[in-house]
Protein backbone atom coordinates (compact mmCIF):
# COMPACT_ATOMS: atom_id res chain seq x y z
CA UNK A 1 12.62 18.70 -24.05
CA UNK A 2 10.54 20.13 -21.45
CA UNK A 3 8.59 16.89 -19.38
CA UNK A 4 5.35 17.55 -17.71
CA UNK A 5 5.43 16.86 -13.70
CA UNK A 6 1.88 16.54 -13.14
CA UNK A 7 2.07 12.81 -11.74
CA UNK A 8 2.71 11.32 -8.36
CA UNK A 9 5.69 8.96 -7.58
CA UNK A 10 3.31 5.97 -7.58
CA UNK A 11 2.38 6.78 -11.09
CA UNK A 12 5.95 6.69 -12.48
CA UNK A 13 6.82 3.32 -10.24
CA UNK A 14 3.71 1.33 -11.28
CA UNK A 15 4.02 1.96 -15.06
CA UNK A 16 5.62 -1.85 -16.55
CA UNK A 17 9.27 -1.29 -17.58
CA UNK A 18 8.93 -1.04 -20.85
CA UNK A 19 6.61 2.04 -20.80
CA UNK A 20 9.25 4.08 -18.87
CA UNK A 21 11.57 2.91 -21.91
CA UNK A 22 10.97 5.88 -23.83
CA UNK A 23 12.32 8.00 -21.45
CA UNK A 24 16.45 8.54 -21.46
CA UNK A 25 17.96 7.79 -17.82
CA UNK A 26 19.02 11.84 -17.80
CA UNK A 27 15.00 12.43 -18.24
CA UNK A 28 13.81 9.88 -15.46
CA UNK A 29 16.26 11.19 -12.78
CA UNK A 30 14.87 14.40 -13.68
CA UNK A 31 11.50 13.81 -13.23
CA UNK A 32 12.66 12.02 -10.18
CA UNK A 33 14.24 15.21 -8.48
CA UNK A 34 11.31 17.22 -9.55
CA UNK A 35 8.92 15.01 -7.71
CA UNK A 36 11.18 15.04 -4.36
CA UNK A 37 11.11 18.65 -4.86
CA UNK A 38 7.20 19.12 -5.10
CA UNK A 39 6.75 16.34 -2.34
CA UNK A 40 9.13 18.72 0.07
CA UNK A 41 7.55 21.97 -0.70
CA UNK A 42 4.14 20.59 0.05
CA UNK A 43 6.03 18.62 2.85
CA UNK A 44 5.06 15.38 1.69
CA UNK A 45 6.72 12.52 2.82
CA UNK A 46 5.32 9.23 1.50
CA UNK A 47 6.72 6.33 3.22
CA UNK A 48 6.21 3.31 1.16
CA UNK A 49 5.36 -0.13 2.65
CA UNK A 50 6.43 -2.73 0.49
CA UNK A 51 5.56 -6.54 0.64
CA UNK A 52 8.33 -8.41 2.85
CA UNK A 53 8.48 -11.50 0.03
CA UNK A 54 8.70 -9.48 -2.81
CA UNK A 55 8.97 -5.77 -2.56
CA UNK A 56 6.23 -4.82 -4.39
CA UNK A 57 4.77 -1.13 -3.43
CA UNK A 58 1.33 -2.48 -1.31
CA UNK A 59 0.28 1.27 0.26
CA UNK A 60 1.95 4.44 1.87
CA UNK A 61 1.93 5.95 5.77
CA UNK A 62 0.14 8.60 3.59
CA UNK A 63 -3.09 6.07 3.99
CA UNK A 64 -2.72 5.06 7.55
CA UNK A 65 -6.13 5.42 9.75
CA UNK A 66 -7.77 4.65 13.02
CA UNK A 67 -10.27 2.20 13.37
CA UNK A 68 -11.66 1.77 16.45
CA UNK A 69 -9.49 4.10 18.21
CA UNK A 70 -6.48 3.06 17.10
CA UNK A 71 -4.10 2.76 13.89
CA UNK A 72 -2.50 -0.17 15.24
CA UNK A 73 -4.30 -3.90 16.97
CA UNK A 74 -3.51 -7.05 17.83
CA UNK A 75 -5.73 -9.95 17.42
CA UNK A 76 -5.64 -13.52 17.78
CA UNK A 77 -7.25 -15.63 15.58
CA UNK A 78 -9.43 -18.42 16.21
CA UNK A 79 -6.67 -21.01 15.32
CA UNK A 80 -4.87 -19.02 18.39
CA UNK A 81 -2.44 -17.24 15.18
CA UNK A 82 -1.58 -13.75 16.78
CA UNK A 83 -1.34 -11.03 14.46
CA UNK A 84 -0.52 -7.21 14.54
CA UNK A 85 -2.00 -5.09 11.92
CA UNK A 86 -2.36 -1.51 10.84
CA UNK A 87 -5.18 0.16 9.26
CA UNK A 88 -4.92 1.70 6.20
CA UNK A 89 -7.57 3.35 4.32
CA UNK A 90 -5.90 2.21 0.78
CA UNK A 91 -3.59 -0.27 -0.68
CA UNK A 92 -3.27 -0.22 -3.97
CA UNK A 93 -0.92 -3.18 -3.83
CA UNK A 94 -3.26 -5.68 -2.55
CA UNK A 95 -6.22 -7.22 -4.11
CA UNK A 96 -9.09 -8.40 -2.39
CA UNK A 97 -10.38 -12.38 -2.22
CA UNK A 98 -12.94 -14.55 -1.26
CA UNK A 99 -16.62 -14.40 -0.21
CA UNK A 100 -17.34 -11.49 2.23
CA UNK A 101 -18.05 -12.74 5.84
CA UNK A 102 -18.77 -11.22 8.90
CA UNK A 103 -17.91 -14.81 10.82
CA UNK A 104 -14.95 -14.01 13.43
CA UNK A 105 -14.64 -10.10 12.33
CA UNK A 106 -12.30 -8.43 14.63
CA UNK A 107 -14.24 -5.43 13.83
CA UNK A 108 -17.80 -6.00 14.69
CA UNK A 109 -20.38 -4.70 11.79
CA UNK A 110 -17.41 -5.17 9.16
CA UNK A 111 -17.35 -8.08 6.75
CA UNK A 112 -13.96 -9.51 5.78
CA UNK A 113 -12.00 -11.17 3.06
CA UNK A 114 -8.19 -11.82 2.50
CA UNK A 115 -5.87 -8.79 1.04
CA UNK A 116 -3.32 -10.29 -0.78
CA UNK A 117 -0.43 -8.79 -2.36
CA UNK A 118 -0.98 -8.41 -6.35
CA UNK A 119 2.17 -9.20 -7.25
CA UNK A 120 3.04 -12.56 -5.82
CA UNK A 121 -0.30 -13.61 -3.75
CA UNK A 122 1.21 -13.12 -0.19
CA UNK A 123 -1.42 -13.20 2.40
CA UNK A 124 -1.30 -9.66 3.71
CA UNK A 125 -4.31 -8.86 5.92
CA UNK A 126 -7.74 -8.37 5.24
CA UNK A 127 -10.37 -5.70 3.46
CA UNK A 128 -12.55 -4.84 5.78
CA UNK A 129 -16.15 -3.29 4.58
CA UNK A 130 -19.30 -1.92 6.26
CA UNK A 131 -21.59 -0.36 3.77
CA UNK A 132 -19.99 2.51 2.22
CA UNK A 133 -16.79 2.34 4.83
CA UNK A 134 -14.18 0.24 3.92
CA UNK A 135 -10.66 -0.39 4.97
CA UNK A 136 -7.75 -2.37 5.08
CA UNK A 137 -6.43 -4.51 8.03
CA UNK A 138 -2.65 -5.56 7.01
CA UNK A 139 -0.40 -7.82 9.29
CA UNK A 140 3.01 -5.14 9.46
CA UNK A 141 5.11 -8.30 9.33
CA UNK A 142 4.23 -8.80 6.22
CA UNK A 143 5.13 -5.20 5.06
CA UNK A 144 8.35 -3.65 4.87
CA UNK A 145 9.01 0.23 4.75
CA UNK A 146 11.11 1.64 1.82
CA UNK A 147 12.80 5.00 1.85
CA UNK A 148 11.80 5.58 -2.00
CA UNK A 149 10.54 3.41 -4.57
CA UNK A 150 13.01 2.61 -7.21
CA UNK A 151 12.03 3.46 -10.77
CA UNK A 152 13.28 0.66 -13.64
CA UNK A 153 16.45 1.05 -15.62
């Protein structure tokens, strides 16, 4: 049986376990060293960043940015909480919440709300938007790196 590769590694680890079930183990592993094989002749390394509480893919190095000069910033909140975060221009893993507000923005013109991971609702950072620019703000203690995502028995 001859599998078709044209699918990123994020595609194969977000798909519920019981859609990969149709696949033998022989087939998954090699669709696994296919992808690791494209990814190094295009020399693409992702680098997932996983939540710390539950390991849940939230984004990739792949999607790291500068804002304001810089990938990386530390802040200090009004309640005097100091925080590190890096920017990143997606994360799939989080989902945005609450009302939009530009009150205490550590990036002046951009509105904020929380980013919290979509898989168990740990606060991760913030989703920062300014018109048609948007990005994410997440606190890197609150992410973990993974060498590769694991793919479900």
């Amino acid at each position: 049986m001859n599998l078709v590769y044209d699918f990123s590694p994020v595609t194969v680890t977000a798909q519920p376990e019981w859609m990969l079930r149709k696949y033998s183990n022989e087939q998954l592993v090699e669709v696994t060293e296919k992808l690791k094989q494209q990814r190094k002749e295009r020399k693409i390394e992702k680098e997932f960043l996983l939540c710390a509480n539950c390991s849940f893919i939230i984004t990739s190095l792949d999607y790291k940015i500068e804002i304001d000069g810089g990938y990386r910033h530390t802040f200090k909140n009004p309640a005097g909480i100091v925080y590190t975060i890096g920017c990143f221009s997606k994360a799939a893993g989080c989902f945005n919440f609450g009302d939009s507000t530009e009150q205490y923005s550590w990036f002046p013109g951009f509105a904020w709300c929380y980013a919290n991971c979509l898989n168990c609702f740990l606060h991760l950072g913030w989703f920062y938007q300014s018109g048609e620019r948007h990005f994410y703000g997440l606190i890197l203690d609150h992410l973990t790196p993974a060498s590769s995502p694991t793919i479900p028995s």
